[in-house]
N, C-alpha and C. Protein backbone atom coordinates (compact mmCIF):
# COMPACT_ATOMS: atom_id res chain seq x y z
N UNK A 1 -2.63 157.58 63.28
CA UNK A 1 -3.81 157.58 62.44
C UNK A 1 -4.32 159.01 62.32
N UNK A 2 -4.53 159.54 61.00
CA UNK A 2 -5.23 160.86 61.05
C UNK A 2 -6.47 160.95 62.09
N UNK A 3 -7.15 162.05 61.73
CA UNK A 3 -8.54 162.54 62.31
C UNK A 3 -9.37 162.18 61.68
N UNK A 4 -9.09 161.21 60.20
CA UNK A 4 -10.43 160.62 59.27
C UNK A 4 -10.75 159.46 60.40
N UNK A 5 -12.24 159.17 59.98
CA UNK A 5 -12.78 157.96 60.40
C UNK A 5 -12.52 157.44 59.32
N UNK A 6 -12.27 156.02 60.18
CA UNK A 6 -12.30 154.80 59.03
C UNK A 6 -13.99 154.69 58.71
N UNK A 7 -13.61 153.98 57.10
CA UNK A 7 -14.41 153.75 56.49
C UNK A 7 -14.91 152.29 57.13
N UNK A 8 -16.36 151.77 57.69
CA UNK A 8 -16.47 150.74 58.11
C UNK A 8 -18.31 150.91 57.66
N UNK A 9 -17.94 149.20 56.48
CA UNK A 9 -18.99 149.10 56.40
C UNK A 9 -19.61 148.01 57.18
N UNK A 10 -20.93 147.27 56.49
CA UNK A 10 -21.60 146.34 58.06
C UNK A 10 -21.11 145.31 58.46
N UNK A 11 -20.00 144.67 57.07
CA UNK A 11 -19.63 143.40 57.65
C UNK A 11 -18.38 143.87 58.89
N UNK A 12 -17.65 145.16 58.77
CA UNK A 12 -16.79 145.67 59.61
C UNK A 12 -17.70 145.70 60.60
N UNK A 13 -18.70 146.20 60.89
CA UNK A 13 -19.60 146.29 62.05
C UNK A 13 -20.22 145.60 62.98
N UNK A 14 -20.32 144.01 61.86
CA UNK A 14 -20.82 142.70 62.57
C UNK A 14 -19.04 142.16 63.73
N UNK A 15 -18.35 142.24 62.39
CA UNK A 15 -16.77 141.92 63.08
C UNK A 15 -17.06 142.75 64.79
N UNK A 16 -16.84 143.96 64.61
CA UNK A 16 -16.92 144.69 65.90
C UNK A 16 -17.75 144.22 66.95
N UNK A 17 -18.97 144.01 66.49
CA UNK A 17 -20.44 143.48 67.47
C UNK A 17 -19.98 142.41 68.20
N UNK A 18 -19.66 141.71 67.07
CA UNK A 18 -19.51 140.05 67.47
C UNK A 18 -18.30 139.91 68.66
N UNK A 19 -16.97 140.67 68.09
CA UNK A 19 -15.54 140.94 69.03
C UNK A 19 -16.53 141.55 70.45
N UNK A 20 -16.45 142.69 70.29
CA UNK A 20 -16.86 143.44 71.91
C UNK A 20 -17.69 142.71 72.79
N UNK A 21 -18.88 141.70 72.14
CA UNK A 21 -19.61 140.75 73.06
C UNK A 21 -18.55 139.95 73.62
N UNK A 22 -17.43 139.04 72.55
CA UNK A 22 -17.20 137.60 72.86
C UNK A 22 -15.61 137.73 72.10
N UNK A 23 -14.50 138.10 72.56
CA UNK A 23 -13.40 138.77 71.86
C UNK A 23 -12.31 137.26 71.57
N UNK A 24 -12.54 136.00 72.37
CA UNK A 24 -12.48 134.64 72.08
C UNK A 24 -12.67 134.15 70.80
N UNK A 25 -14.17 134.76 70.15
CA UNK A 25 -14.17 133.63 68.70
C UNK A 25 -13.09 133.63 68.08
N UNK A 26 -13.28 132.15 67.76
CA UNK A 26 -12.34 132.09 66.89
C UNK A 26 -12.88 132.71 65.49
N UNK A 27 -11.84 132.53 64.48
CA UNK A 27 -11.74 133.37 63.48
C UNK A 27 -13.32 132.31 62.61
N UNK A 28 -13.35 131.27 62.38
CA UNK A 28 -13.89 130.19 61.78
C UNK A 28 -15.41 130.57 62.75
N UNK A 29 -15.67 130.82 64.00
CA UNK A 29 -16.89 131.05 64.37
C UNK A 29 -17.39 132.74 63.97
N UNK A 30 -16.60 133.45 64.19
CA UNK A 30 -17.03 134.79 63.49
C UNK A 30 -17.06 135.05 62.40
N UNK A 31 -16.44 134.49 61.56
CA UNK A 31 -16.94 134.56 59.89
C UNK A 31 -17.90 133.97 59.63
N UNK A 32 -18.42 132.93 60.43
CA UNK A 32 -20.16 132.17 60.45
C UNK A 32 -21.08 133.25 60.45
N UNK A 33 -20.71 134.02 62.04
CA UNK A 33 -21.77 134.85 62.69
C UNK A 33 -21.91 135.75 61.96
N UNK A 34 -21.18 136.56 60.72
CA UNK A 34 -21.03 137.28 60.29
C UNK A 34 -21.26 137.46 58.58
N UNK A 35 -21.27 135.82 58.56
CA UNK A 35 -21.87 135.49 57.20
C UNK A 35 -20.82 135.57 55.72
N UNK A 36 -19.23 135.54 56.23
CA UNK A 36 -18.34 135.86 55.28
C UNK A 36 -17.54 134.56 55.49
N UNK A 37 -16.32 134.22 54.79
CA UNK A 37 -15.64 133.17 54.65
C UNK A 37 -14.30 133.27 55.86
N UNK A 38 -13.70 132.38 56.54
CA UNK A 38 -12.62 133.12 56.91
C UNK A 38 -11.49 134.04 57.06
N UNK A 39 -10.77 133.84 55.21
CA UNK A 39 -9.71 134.36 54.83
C UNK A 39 -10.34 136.29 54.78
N UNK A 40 -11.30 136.47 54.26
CA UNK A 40 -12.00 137.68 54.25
C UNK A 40 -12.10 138.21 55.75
N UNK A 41 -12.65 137.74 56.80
CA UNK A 41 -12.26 137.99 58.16
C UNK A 41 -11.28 138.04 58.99
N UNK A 42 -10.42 137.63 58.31
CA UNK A 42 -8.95 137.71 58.92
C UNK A 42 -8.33 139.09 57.94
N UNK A 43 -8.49 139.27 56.83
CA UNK A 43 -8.35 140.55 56.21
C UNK A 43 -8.39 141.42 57.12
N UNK A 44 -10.15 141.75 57.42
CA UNK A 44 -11.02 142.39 57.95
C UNK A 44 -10.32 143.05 59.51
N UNK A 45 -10.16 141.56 60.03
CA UNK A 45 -9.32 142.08 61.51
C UNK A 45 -8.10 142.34 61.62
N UNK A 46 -7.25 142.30 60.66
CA UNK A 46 -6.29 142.33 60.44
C UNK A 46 -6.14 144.29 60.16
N UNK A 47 -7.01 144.66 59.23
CA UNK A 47 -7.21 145.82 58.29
C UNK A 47 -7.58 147.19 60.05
N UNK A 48 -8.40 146.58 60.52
CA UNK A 48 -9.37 146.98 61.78
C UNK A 48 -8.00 147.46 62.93
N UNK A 49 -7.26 146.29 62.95
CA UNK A 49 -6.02 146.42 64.24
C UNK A 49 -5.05 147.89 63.30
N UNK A 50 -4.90 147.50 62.78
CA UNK A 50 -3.92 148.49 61.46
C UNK A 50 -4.55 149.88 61.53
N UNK A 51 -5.87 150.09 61.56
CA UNK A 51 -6.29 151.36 61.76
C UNK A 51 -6.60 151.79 63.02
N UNK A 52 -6.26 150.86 63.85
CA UNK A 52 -6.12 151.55 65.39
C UNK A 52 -7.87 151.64 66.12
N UNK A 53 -9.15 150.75 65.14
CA UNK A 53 -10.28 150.41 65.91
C UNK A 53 -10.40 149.48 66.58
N UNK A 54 -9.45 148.22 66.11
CA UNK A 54 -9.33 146.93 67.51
C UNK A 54 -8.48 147.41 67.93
N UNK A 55 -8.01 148.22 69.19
CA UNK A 55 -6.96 148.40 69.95
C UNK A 55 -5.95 146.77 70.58
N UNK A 56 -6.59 146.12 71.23
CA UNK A 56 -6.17 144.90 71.65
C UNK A 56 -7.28 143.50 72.00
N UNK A 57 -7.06 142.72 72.14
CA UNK A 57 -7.89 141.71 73.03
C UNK A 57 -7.31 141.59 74.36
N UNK A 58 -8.96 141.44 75.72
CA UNK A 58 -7.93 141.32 77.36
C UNK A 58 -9.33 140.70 77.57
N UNK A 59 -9.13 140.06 78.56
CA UNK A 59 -9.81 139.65 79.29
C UNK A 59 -11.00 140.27 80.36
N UNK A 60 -12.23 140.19 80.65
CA UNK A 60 -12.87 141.07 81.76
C UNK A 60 -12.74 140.29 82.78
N UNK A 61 -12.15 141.05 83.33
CA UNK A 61 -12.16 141.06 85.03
C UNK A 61 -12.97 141.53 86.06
N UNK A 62 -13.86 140.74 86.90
CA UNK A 62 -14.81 140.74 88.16
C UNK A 62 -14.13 141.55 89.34
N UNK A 63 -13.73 142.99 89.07
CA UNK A 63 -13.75 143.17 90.55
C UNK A 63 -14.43 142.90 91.72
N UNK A 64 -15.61 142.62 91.95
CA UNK A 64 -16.07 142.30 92.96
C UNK A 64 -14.95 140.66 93.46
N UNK A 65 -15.19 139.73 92.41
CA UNK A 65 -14.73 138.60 92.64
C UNK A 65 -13.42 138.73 93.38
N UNK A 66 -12.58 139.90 92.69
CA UNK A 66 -11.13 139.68 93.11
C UNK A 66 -11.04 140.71 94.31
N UNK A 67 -12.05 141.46 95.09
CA UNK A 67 -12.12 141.85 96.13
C UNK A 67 -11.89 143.46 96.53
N UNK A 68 -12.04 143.73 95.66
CA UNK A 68 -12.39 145.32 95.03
C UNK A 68 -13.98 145.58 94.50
N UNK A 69 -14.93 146.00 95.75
CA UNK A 69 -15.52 146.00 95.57
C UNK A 69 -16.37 147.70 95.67
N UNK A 70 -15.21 148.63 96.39
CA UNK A 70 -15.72 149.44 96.58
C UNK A 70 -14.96 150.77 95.48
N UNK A 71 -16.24 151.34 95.35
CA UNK A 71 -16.25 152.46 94.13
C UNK A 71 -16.41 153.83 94.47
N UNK A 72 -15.34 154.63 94.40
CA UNK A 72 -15.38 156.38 94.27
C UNK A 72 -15.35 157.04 93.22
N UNK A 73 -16.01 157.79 92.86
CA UNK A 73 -15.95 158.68 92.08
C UNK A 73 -15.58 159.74 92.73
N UNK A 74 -14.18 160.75 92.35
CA UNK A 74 -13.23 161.85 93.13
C UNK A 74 -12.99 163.07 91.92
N UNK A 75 -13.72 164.57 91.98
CA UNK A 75 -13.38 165.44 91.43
C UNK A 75 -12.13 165.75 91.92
N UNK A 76 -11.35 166.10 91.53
CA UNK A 76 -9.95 166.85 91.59
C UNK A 76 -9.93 168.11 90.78
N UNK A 77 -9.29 169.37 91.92
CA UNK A 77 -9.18 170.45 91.44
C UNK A 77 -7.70 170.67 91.34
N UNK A 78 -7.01 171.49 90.84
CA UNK A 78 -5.59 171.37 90.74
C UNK A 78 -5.70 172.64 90.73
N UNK A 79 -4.50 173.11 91.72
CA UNK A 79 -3.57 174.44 91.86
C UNK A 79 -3.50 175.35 90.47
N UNK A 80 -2.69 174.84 89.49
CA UNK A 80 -1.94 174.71 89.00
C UNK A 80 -2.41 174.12 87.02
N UNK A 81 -3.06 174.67 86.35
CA UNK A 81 -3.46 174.08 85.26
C UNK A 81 -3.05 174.77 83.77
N UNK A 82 -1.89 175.25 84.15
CA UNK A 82 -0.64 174.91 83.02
C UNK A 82 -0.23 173.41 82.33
N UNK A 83 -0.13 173.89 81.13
CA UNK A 83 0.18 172.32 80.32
C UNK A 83 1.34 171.51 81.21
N UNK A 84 2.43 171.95 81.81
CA UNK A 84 3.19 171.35 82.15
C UNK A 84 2.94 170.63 83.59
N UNK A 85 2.06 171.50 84.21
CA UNK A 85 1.36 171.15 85.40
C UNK A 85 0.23 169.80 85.21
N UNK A 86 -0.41 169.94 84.06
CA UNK A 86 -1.27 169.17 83.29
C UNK A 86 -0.30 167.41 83.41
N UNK A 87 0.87 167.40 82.79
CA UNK A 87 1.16 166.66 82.37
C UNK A 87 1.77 165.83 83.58
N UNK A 88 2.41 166.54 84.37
CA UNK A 88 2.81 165.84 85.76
C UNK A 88 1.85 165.43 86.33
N UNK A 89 0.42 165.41 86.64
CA UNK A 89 -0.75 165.31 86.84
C UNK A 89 -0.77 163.95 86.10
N UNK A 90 -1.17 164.09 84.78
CA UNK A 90 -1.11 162.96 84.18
C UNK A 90 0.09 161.19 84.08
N UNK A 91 0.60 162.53 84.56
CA UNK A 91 1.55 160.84 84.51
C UNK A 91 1.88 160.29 86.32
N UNK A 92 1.55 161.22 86.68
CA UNK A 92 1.29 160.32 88.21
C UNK A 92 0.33 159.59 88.47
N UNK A 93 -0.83 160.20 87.98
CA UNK A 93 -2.06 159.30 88.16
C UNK A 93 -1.80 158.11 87.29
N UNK A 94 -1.29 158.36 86.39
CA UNK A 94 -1.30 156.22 85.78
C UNK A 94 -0.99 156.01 86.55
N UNK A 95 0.30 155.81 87.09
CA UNK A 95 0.88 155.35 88.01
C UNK A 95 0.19 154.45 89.44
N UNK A 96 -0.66 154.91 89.36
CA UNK A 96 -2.09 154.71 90.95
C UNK A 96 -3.09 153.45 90.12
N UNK A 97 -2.79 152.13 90.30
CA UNK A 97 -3.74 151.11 90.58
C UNK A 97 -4.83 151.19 90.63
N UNK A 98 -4.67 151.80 91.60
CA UNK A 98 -6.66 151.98 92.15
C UNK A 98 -7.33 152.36 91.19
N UNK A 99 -6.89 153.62 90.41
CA UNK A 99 -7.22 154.54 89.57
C UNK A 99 -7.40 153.96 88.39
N UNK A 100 -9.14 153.54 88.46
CA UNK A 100 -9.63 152.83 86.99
C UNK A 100 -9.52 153.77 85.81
N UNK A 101 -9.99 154.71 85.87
CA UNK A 101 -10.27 155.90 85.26
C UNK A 101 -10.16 157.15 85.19
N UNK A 102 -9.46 157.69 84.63
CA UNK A 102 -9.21 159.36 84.32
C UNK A 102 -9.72 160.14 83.46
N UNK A 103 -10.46 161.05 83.72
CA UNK A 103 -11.23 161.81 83.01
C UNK A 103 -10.49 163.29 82.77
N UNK A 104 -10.14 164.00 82.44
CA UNK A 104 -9.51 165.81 81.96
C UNK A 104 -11.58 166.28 81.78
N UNK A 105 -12.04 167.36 82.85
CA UNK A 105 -13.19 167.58 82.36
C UNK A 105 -13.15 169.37 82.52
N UNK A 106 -14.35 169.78 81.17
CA UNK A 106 -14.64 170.81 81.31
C UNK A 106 -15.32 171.37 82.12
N UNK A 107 -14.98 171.85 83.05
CA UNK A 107 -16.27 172.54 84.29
C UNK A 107 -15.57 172.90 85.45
N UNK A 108 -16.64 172.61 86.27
CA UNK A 108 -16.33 172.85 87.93
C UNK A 108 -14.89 172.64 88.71
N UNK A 109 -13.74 171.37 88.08
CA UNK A 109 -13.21 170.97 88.63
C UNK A 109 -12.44 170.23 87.55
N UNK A 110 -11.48 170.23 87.82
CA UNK A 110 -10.38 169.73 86.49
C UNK A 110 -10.40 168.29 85.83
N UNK A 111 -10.19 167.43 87.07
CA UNK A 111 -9.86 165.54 86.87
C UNK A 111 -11.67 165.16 87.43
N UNK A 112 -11.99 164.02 87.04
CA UNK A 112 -12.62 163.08 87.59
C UNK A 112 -12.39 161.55 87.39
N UNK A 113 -12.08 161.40 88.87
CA UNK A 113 -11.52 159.79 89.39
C UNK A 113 -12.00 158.44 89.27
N UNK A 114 -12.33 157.63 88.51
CA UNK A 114 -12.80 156.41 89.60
C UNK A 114 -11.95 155.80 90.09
N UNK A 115 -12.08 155.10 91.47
CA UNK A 115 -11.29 154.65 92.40
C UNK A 115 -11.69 153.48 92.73
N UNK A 116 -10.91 152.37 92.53
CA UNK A 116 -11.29 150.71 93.14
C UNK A 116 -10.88 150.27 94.04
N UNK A 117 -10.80 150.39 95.53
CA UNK A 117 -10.43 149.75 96.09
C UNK A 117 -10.99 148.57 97.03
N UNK A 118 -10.58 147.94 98.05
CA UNK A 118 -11.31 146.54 98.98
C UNK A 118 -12.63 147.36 99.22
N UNK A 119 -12.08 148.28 100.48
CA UNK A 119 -13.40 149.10 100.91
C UNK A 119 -13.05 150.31 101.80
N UNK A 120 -13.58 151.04 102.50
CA UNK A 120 -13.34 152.78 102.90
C UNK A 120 -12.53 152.82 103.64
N UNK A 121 -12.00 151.90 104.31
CA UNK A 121 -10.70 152.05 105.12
C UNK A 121 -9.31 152.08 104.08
N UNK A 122 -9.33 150.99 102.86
CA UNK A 122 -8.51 151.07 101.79
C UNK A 122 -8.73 152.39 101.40
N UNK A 123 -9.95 152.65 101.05
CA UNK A 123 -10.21 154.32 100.32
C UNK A 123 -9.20 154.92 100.93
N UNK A 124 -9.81 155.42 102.27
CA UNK A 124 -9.24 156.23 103.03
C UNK A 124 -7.42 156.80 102.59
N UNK A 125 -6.78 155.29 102.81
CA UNK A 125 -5.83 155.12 102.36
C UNK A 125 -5.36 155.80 101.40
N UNK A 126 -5.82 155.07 100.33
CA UNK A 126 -5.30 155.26 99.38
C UNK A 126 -5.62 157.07 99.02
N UNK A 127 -6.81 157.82 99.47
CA UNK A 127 -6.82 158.89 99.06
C UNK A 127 -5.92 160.07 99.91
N UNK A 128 -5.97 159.64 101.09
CA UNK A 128 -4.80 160.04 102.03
C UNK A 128 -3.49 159.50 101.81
N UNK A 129 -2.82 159.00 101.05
CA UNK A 129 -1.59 158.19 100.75
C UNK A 129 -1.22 158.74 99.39
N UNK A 130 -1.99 158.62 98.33
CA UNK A 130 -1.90 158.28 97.20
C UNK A 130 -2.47 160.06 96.09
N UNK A 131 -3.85 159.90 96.64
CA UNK A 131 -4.48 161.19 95.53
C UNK A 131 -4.05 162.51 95.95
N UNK A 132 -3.94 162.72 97.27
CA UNK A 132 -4.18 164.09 98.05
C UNK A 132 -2.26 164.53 97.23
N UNK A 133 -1.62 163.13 97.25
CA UNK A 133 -0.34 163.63 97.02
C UNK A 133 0.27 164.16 95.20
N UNK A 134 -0.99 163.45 94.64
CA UNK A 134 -0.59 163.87 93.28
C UNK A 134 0.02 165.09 92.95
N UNK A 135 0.91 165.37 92.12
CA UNK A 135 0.97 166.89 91.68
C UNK A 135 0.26 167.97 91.14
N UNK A 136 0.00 169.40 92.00
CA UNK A 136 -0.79 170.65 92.13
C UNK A 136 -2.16 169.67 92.20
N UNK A 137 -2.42 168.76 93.19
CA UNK A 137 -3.44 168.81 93.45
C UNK A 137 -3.77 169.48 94.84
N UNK A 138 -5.08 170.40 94.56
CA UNK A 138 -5.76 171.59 95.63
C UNK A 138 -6.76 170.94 96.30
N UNK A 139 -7.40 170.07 96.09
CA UNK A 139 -8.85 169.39 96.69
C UNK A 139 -9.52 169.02 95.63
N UNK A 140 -10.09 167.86 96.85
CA UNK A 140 -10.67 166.53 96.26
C UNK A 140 -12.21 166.49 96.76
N UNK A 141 -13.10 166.15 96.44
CA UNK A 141 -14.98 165.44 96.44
C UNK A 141 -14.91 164.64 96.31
N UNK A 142 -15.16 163.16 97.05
CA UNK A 142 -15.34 162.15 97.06
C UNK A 142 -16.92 161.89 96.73
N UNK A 143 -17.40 160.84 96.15
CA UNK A 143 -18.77 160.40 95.62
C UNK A 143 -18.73 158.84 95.94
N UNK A 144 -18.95 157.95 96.72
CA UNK A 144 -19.23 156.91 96.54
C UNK A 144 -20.10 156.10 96.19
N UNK A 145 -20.17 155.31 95.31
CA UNK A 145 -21.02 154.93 94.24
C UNK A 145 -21.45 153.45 95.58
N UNK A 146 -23.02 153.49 95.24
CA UNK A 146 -23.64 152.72 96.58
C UNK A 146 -24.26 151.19 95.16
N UNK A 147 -23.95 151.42 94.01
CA UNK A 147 -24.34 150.27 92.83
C UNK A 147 -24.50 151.00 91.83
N UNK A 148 -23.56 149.73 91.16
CA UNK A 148 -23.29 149.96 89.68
C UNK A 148 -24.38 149.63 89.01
N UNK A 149 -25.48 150.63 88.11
CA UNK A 149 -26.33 149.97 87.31
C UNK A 149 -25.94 149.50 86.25
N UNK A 150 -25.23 150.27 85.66
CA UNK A 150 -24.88 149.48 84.37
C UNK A 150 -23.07 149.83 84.05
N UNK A 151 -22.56 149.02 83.70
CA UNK A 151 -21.37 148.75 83.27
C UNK A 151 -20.34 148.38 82.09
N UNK A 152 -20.29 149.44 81.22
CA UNK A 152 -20.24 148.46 79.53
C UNK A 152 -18.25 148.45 79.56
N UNK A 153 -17.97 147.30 79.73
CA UNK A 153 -16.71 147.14 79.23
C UNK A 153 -16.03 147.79 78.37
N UNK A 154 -16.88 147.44 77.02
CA UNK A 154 -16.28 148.14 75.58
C UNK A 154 -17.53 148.66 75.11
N UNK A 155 -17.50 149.65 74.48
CA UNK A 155 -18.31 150.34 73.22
C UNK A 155 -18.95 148.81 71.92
N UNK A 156 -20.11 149.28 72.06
CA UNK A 156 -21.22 148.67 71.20
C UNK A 156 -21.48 148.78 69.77
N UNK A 157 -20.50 148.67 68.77
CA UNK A 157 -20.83 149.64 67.53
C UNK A 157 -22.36 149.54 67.43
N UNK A 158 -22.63 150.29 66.59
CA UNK A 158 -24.04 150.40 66.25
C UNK A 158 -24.26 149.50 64.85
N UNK A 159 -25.08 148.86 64.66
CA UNK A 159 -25.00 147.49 63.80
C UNK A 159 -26.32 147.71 63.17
């Protein structure tokens, strides 16, 4: 997809609202909520996946429930921040489970981590096992997050 934004007007916007709350409706309940006919909403999402703004439908998952309850946030500084150095970096860290989130940031310190694991003995682990070993990584800051205030799954279009 180029660097244009898609063109999305409100009924594209209700589509979005309605998906990111509740990504289940069916096609026949979101063309209600949305005030259009079906065949036009199936266009719509159809048109939306094609331009690469519905990426996919998944399910949310309760970490707490499934026993991952504990949260790090880990600056990472790297040796080493050549593109090629960059990229070995990058593709090890997918690789890591734990590793909800990867950030590339401008500032103080190159990567920022979030980390899911049971709890600080797993941490431990896993950051002694797992992060310390990534490639040209120099040192790590651990932050443990003591509660999540807020948590948005997906992005909210603005409606």
């Amino acid at each position: 997809m180029p660097n244009d934004l898609p063109d999305l007007d409100n009924y594209d916007q209700k589509i979005l609202a309605a998906l990111s709350e509740e990504g289940r409706l069916s096609v026949t309940e979101l063309a209600r909520r949305v005030g259009l006919t079906k065949t036009p909403v199936q266009a719509r999402m159809k048109r939306l996946e094609d331009l690469g703004v519905i990426k996919g439908y998944r399910a949310v998952l309760s970490p707490i429930r499934m026993g991952l309850s504990h949260v790090a946030f880990v600056e990472v500084r790297l040796l080493d921040t050549r593109e090629v150095s960059l990229a070995a970096f990058n593709r090890a860290v997918r690789a890591l489970p734990e590793v909800e989130e990867c950030h590339m940031i401008a500032g103080g310190f190159d990567y920022l981590l979030k980390v899911r694991t049971r709890d600080i003995t797993d941490y431990r682990r896993v950051m002694g096992e797992k992060i310390s070993a990534l490639p040209h990584v120099s040192s790590t800051t651990t932050y443990v997050a003591m509660e999540t205030v807020t948590d948005a799954a997906a992005i909210s279009p603005q409606v």
